[in-house]
C-alpha atoms as a PDB file:
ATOM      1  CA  UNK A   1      17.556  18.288  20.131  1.00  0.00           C
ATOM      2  CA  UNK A   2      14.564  16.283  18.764  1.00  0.00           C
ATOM      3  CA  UNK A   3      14.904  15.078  15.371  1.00  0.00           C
ATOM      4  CA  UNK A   4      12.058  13.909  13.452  1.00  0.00           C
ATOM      5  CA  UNK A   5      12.308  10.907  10.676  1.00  0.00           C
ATOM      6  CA  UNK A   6       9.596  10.998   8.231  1.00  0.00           C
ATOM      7  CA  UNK A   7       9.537   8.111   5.724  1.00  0.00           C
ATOM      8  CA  UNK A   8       7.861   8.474   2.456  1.00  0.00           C
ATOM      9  CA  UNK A   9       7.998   5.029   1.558  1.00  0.00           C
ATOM     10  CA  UNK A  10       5.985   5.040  -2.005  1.00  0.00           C
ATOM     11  CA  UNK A  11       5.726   8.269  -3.813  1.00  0.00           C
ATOM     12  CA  UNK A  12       3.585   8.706  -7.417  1.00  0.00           C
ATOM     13  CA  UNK A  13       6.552   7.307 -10.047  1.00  0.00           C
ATOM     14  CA  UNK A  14       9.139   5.001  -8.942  1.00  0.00           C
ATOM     15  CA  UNK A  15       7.894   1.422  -9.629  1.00  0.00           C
ATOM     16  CA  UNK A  16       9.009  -2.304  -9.038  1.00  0.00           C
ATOM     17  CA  UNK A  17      11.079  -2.209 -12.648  1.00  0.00           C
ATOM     18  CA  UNK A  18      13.248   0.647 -10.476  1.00  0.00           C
ATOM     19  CA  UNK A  19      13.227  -1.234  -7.249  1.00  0.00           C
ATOM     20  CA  UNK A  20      11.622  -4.333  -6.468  1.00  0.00           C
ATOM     21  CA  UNK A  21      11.039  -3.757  -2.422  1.00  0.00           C
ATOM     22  CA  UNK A  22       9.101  -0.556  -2.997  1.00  0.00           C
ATOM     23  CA  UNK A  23       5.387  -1.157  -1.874  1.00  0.00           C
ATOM     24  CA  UNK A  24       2.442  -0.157  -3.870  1.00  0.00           C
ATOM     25  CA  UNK A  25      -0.436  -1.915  -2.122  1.00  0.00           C
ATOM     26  CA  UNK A  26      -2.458  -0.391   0.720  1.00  0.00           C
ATOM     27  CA  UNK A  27      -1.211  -3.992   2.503  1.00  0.00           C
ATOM     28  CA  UNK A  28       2.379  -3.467   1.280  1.00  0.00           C
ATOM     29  CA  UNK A  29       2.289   0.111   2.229  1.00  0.00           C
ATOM     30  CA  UNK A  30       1.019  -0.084   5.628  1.00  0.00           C
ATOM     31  CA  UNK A  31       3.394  -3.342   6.414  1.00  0.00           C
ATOM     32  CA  UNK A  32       5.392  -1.314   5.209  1.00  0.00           C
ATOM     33  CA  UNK A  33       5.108   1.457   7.148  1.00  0.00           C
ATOM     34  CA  UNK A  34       4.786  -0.495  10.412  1.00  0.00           C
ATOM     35  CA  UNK A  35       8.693  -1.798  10.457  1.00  0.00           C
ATOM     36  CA  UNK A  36       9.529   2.015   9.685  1.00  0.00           C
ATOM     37  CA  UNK A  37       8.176   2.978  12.546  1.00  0.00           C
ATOM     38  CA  UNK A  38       9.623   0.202  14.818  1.00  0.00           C
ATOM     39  CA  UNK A  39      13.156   1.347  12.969  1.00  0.00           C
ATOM     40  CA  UNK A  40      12.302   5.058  14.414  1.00  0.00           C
ATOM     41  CA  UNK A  41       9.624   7.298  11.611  1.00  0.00           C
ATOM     42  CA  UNK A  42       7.145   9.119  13.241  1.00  0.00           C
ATOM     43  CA  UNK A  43       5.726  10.384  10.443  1.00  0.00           C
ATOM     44  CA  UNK A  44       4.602   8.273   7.383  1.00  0.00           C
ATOM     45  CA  UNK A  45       4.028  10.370   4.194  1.00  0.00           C
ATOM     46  CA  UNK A  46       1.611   8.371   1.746  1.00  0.00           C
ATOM     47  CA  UNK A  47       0.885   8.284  -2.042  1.00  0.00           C
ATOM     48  CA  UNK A  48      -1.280   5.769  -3.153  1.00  0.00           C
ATOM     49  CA  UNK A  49      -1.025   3.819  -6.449  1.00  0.00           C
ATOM     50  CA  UNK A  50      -3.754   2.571  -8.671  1.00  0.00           C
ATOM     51  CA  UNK A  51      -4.208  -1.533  -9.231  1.00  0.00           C
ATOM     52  CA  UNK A  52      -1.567  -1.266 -12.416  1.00  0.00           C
ATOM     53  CA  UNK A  53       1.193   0.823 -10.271  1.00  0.00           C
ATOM     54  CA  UNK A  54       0.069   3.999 -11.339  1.00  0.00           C
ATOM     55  CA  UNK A  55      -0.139   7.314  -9.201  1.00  0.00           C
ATOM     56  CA  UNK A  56      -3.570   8.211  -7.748  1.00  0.00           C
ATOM     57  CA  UNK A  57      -5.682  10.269  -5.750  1.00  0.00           C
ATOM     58  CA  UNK A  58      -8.297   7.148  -4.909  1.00  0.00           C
ATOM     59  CA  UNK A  59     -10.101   8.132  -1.443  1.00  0.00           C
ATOM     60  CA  UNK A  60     -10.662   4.651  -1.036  1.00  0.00           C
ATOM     61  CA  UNK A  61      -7.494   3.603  -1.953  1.00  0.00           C
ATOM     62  CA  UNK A  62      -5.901   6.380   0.749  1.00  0.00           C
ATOM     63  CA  UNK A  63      -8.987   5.209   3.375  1.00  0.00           C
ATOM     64  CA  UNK A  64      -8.162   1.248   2.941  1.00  0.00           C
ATOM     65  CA  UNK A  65      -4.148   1.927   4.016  1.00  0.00           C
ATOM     66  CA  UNK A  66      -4.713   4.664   6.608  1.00  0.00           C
ATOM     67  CA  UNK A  67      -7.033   2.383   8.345  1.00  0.00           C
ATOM     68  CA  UNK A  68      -4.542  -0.580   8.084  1.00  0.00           C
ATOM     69  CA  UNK A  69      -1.776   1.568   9.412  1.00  0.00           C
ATOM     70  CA  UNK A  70      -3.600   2.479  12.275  1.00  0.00           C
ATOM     71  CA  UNK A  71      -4.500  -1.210  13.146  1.00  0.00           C
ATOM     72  CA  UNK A  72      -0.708  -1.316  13.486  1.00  0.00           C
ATOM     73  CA  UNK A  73       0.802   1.581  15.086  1.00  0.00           C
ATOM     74  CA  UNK A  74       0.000   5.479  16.040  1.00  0.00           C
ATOM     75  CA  UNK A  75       2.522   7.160  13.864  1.00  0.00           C
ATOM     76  CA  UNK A  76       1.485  10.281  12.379  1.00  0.00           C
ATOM     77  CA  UNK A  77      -0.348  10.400   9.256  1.00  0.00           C
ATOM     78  CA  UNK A  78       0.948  13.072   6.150  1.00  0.00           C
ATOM     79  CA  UNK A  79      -1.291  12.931   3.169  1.00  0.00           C
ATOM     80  CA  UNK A  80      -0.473  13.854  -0.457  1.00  0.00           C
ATOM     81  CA  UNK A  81      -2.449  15.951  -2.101  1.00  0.00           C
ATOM     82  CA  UNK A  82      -0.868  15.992  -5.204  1.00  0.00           C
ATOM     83  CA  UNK A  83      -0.364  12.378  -6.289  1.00  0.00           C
ATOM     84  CA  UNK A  84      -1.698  12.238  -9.924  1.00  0.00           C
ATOM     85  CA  UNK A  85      -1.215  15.386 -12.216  1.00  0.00           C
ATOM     86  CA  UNK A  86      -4.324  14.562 -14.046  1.00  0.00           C
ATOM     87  CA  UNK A  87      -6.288  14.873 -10.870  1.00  0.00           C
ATOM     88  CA  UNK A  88      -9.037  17.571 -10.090  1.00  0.00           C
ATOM     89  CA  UNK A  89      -8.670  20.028  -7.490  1.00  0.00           C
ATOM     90  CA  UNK A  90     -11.449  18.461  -5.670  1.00  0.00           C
ATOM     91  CA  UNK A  91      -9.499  14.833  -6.109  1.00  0.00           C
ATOM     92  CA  UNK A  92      -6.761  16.082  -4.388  1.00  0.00           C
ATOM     93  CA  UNK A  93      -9.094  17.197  -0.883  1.00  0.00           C
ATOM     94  CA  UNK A  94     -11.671  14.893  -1.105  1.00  0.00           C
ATOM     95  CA  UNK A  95      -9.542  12.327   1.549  1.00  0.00           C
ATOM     96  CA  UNK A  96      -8.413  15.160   3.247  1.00  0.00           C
ATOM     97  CA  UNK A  97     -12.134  15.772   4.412  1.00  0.00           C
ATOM     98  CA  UNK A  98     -12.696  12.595   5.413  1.00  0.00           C
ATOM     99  CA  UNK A  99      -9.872  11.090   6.767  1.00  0.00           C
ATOM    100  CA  UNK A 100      -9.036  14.361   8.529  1.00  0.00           C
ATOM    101  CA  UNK A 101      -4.979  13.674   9.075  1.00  0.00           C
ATOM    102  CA  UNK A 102      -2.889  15.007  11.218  1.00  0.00           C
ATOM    103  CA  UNK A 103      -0.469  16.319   8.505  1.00  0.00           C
ATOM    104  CA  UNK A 104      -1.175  16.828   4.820  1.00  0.00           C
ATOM    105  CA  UNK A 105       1.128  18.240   1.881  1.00  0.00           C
ATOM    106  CA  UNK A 106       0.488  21.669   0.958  1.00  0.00           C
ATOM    107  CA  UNK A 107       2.711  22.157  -2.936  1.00  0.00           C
ATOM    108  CA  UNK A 108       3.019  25.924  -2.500  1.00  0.00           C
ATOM    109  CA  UNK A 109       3.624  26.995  -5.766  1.00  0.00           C
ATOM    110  CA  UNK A 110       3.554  25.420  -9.849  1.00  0.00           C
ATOM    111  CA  UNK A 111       6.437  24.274 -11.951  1.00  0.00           C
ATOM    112  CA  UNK A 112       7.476  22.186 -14.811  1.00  0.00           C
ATOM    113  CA  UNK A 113       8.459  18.930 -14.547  1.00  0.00           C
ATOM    114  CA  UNK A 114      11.383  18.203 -16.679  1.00  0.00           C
ATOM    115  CA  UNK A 115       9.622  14.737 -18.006  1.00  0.00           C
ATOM    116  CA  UNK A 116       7.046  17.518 -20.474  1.00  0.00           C
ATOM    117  CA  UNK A 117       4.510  17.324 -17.521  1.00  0.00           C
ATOM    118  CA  UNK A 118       3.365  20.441 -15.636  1.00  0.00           C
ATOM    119  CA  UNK A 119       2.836  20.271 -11.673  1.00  0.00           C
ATOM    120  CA  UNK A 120      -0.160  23.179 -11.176  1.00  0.00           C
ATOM    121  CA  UNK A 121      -0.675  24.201  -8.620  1.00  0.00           C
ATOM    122  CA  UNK A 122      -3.435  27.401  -9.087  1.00  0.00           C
ATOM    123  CA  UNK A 123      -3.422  30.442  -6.688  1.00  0.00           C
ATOM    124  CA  UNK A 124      -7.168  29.603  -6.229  1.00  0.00           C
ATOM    125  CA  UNK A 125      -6.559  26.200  -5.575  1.00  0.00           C
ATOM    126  CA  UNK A 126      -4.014  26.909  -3.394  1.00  0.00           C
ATOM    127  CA  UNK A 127      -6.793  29.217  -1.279  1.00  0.00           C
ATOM    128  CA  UNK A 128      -8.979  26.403  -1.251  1.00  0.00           C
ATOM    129  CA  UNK A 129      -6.805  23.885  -0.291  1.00  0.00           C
ATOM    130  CA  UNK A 130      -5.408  25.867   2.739  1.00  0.00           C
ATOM    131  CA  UNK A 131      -9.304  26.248   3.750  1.00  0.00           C
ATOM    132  CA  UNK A 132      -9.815  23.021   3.728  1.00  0.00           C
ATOM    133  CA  UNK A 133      -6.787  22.146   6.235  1.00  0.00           C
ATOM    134  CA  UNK A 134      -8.059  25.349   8.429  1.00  0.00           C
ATOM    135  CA  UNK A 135     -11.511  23.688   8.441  1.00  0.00           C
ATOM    136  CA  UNK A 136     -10.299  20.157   8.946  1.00  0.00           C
ATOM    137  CA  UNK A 137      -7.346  20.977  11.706  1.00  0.00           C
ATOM    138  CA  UNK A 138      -4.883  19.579   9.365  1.00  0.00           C
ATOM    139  CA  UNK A 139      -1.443  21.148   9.765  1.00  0.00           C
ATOM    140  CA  UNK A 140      -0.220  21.669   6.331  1.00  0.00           C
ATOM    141  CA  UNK A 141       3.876  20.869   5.686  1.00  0.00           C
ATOM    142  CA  UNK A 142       4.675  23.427   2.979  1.00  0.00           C
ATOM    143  CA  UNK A 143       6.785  21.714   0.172  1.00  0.00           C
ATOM    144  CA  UNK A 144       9.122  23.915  -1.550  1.00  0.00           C
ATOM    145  CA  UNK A 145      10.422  22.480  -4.773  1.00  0.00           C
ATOM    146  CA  UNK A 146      12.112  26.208  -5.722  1.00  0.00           C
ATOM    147  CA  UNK A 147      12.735  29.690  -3.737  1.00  0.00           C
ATOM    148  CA  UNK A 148       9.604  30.919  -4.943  1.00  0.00           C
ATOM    149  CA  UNK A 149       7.238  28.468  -3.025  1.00  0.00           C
ATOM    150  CA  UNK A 150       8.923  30.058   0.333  1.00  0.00           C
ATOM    151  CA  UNK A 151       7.479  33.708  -0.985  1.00  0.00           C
ATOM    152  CA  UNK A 152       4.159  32.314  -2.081  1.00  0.00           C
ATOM    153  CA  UNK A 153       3.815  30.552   1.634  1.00  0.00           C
ATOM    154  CA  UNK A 154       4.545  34.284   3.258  1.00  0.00           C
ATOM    155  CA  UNK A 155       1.969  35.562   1.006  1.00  0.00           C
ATOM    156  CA  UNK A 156      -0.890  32.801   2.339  1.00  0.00           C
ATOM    157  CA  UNK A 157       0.607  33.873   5.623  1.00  0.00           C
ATOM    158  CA  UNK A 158      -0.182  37.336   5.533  1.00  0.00           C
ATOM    159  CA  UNK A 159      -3.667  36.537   4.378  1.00  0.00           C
ATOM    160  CA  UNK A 160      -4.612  33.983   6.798  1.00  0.00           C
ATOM    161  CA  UNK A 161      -4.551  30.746   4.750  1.00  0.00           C
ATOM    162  CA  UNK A 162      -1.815  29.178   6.456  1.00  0.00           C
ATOM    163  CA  UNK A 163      -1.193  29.359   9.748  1.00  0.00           C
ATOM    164  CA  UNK A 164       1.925  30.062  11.744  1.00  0.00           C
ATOM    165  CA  UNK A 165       4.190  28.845  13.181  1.00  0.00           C
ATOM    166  CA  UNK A 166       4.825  26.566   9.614  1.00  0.00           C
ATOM    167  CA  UNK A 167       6.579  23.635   9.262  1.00  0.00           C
ATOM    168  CA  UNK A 168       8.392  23.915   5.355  1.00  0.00           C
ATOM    169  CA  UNK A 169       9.811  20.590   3.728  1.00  0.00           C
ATOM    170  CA  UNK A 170      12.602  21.845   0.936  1.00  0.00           C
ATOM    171  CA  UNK A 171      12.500  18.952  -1.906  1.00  0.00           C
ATOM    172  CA  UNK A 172      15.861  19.322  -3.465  1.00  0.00           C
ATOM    173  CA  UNK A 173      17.503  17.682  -6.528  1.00  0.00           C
ATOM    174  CA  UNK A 174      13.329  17.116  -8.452  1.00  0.00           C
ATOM    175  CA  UNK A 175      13.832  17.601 -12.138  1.00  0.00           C
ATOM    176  CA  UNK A 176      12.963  21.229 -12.791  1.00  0.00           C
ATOM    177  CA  UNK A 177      12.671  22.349  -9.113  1.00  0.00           C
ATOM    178  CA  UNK A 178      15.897  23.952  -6.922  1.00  0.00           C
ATOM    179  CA  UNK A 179      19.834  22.133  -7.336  1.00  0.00           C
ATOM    180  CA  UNK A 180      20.276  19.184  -4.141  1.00  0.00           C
ATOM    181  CA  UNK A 181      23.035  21.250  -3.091  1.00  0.00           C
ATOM    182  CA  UNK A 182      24.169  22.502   0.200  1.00  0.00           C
ATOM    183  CA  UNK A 183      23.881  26.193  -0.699  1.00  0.00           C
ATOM    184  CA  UNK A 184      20.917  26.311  -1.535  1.00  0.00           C
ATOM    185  CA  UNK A 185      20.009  24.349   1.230  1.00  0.00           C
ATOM    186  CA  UNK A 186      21.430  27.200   3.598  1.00  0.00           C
ATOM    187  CA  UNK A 187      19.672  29.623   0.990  1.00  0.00           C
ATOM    188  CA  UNK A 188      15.987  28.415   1.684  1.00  0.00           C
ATOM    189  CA  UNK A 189      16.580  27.720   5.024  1.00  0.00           C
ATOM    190  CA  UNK A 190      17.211  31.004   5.868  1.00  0.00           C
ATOM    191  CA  UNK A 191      14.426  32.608   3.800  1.00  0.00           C
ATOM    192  CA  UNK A 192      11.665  31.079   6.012  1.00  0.00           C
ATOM    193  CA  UNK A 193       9.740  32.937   8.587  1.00  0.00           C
ATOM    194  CA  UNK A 194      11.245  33.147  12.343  1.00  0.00           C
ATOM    195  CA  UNK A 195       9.717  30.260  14.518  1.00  0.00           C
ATOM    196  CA  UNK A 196       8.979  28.367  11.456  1.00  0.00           C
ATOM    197  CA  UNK A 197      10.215  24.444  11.772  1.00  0.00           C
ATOM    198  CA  UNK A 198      11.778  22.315   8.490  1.00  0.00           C
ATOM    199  CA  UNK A 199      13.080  19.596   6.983  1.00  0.00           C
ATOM    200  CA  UNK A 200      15.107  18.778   3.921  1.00  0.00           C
ATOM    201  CA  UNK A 201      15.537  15.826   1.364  1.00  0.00           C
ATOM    202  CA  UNK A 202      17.873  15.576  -1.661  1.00  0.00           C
ATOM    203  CA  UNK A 203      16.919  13.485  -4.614  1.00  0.00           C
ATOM    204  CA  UNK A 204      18.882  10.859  -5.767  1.00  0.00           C
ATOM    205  CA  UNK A 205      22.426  10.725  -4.715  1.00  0.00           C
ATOM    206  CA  UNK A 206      22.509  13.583  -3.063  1.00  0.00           C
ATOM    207  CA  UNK A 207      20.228  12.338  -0.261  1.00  0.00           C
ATOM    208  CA  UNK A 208      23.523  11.362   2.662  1.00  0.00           C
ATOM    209  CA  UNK A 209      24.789  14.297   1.864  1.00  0.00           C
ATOM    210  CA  UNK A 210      21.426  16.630   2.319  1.00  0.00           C
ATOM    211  CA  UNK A 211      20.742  14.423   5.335  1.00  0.00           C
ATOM    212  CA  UNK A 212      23.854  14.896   7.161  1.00  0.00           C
ATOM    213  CA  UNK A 213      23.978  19.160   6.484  1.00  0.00           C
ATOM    214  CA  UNK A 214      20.021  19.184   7.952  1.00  0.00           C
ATOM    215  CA  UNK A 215      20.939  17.213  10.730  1.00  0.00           C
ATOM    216  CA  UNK A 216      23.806  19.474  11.202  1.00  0.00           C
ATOM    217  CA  UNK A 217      21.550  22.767  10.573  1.00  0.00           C
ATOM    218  CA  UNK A 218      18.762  21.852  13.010  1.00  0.00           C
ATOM    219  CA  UNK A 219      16.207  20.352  10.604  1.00  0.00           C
ATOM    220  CA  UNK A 220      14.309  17.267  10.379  1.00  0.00           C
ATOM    221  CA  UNK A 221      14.724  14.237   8.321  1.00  0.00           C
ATOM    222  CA  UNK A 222      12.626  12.745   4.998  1.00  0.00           C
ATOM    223  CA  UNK A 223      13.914   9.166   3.724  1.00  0.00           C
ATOM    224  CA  UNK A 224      12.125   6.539   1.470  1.00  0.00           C
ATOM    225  CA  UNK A 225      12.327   5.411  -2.276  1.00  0.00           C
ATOM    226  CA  UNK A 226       9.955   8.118  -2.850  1.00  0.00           C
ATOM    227  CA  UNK A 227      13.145  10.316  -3.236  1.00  0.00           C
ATOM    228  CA  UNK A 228      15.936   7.359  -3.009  1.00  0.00           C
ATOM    229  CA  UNK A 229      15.397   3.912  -4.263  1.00  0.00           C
ATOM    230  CA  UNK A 230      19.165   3.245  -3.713  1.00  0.00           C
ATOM    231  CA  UNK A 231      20.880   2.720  -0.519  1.00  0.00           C
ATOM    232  CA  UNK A 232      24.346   3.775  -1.960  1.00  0.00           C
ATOM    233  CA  UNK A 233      26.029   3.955  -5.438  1.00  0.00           C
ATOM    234  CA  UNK A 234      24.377   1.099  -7.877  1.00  0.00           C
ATOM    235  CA  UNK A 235      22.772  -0.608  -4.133  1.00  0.00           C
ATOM    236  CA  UNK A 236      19.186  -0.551  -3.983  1.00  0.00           C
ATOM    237  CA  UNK A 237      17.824  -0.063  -1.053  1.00  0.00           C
ATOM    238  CA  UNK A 238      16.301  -3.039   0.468  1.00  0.00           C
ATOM    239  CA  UNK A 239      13.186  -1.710   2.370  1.00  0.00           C
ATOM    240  CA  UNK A 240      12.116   1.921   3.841  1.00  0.00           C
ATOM    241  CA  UNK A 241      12.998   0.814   6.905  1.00  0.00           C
ATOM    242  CA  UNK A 242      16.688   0.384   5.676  1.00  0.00           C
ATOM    243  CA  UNK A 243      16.978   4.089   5.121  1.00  0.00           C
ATOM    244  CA  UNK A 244      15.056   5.016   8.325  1.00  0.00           C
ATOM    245  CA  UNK A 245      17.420   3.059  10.060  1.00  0.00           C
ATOM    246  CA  UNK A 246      20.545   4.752   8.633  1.00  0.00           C
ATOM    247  CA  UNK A 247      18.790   7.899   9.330  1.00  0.00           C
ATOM    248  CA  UNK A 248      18.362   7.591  12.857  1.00  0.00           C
ATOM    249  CA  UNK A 249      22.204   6.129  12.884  1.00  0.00           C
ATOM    250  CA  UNK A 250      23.079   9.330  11.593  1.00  0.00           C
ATOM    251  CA  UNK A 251      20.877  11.510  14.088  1.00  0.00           C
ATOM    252  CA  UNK A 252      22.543   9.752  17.512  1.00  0.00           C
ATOM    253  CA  UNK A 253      25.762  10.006  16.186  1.00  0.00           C
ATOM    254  CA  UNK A 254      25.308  14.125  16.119  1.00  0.00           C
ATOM    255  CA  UNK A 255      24.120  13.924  19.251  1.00  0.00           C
ATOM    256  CA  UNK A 256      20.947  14.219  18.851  1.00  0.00           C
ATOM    257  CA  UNK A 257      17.266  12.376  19.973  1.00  0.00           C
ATOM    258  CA  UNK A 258      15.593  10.545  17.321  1.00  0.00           C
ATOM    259  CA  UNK A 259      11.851  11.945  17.821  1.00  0.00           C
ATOM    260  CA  UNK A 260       8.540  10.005  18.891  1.00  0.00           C
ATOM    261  CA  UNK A 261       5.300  10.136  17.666  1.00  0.00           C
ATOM    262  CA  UNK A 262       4.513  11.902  20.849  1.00  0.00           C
ATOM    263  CA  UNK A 263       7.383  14.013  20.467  1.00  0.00           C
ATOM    264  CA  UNK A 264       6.002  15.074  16.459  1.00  0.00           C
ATOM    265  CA  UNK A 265       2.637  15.948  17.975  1.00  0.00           C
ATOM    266  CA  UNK A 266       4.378  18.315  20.893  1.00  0.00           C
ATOM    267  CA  UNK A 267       6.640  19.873  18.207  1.00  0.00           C
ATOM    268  CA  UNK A 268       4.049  20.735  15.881  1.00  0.00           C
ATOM    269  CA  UNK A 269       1.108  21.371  18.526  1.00  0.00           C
ATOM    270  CA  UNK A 270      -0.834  18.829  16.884  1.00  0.00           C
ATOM    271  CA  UNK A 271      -4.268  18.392  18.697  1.00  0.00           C
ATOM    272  CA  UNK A 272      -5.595  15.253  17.486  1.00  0.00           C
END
């Protein structure tokens, strides 16, 4: 079996005061980026920062790093589209429809975030947005923060917003989303239409131990101090490419092929 590594190596909160090696610049990102791809990611999911370290939706911010990635390396391209939660719904497509990537995140459902923030995601939105991947041939990977996202997704199924077969990305451990544990990784894993292909990431400290039941389970792998600024107890990590490494470790050891970008685009029938 193929395993994919995707590495998200920014995210929309941790900052330097958390760990100083995470990048927040389109140059740090896409440097970034490049020696996580040499270590073995095929997939690079990007947030983008604003210039005091904030999270942002800034199409020019998301154009400048794309483009300086690409100067580097072909690895596929997975675009938030919910990095700020004071962005507007047409914020959160507007680089979508112009950078037209390969992959972009598709938040299937709302939910509180246990820091008194809410992360809204609108049934209307959530129509538009999946129009705008249909019109843009942008395969959407459908994160599911709680069991509920996984019925929503059937439901834009059935009407023809998202397309099958799906690829599903369970985010477990996020404050006010699903438990990082391994029963409920089993749980939404086995809610998820037939044909359908995943991947799994637990927050915090239970990331090894989410990695190594996915890998064991048939699903593909998500690493980077977007979910795991530590390397192990009280180490931090020392670069994305640390934890892509240890990642791919972890897939030969089960036996298994760490995937290529040109094994990502066969998987998911990307035809870009």
């Amino acid at each position: 079996m193929k395993t994919i590594i995707t590495v998200a190596p920014t995210g929309a909160w941790p900052t330097k005061k958390d760990n100083p090696n995470i990048p927040m610049t389109p140059k740090e990102i896409a440097d970034d980026v490049f020696e996580c791809y040499k270590a073995g990611a095929a997939i690079a999911h990007l947030h983008m920062r604003d210039d005091e370290g904030r999270g942002s939706m800034s199409t020019d911010k998301f154009i400048e790093t794309v483009k300086l990635i690409k100067e580097k390396c072909n690895i596929v391209i997975n675009l938030t589209t919910s990095g700020d939660l004071n962005a507007t719904e047409e914020d959160r497509q507007a680089h979508l429809k112009i950078l037209k990537p390969e992959l972009a995140s598709y938040d299937c459902g709302t939910m509180n975030w246990m820091n008194n923030s809410l992360f809204i995601n609108h049934p209307l939105f959530l129509e538009k947005l999946g129009k705008t991947m249909l019109e843009n041939n942008i395969k959407p990977e459908i994160e599911v923060f709680d069991t509920s996202f996984i019925y929503n997704a059937k439901y834009y199924i059935k009407k023809g917003i998202l397309k099958t077969p799906a690829h599903f990305q369970f985010i477990l451990g996020a404050a006010g989303g699903i438990a990082a544990t391994i029963d409920n990784l089993v749980y939404l894993k086995n809610l998820i239409p037939e044909n359908s292909t995943w991947g799994a990431l637990g927050i915090g400290k239970a990331h090894v131990p989410v990695m190594l039941a996915t890998v064991a389970m048939g699903g593909h792998l998500r690493v980077g101090m977007e979910d795991n600024v530590y390397y192990g107890p009280g180490i931090l990590a020392e670069s994305n490419s640390q934890l892509v490494k240890r990642a791919a470790d972890i897939i030969k050891i089960a036996g298994n092929e760490v995937a290529t970008v040109e094994d990502v685009r066969e998987i998911f029938k990307l035809t870009k």
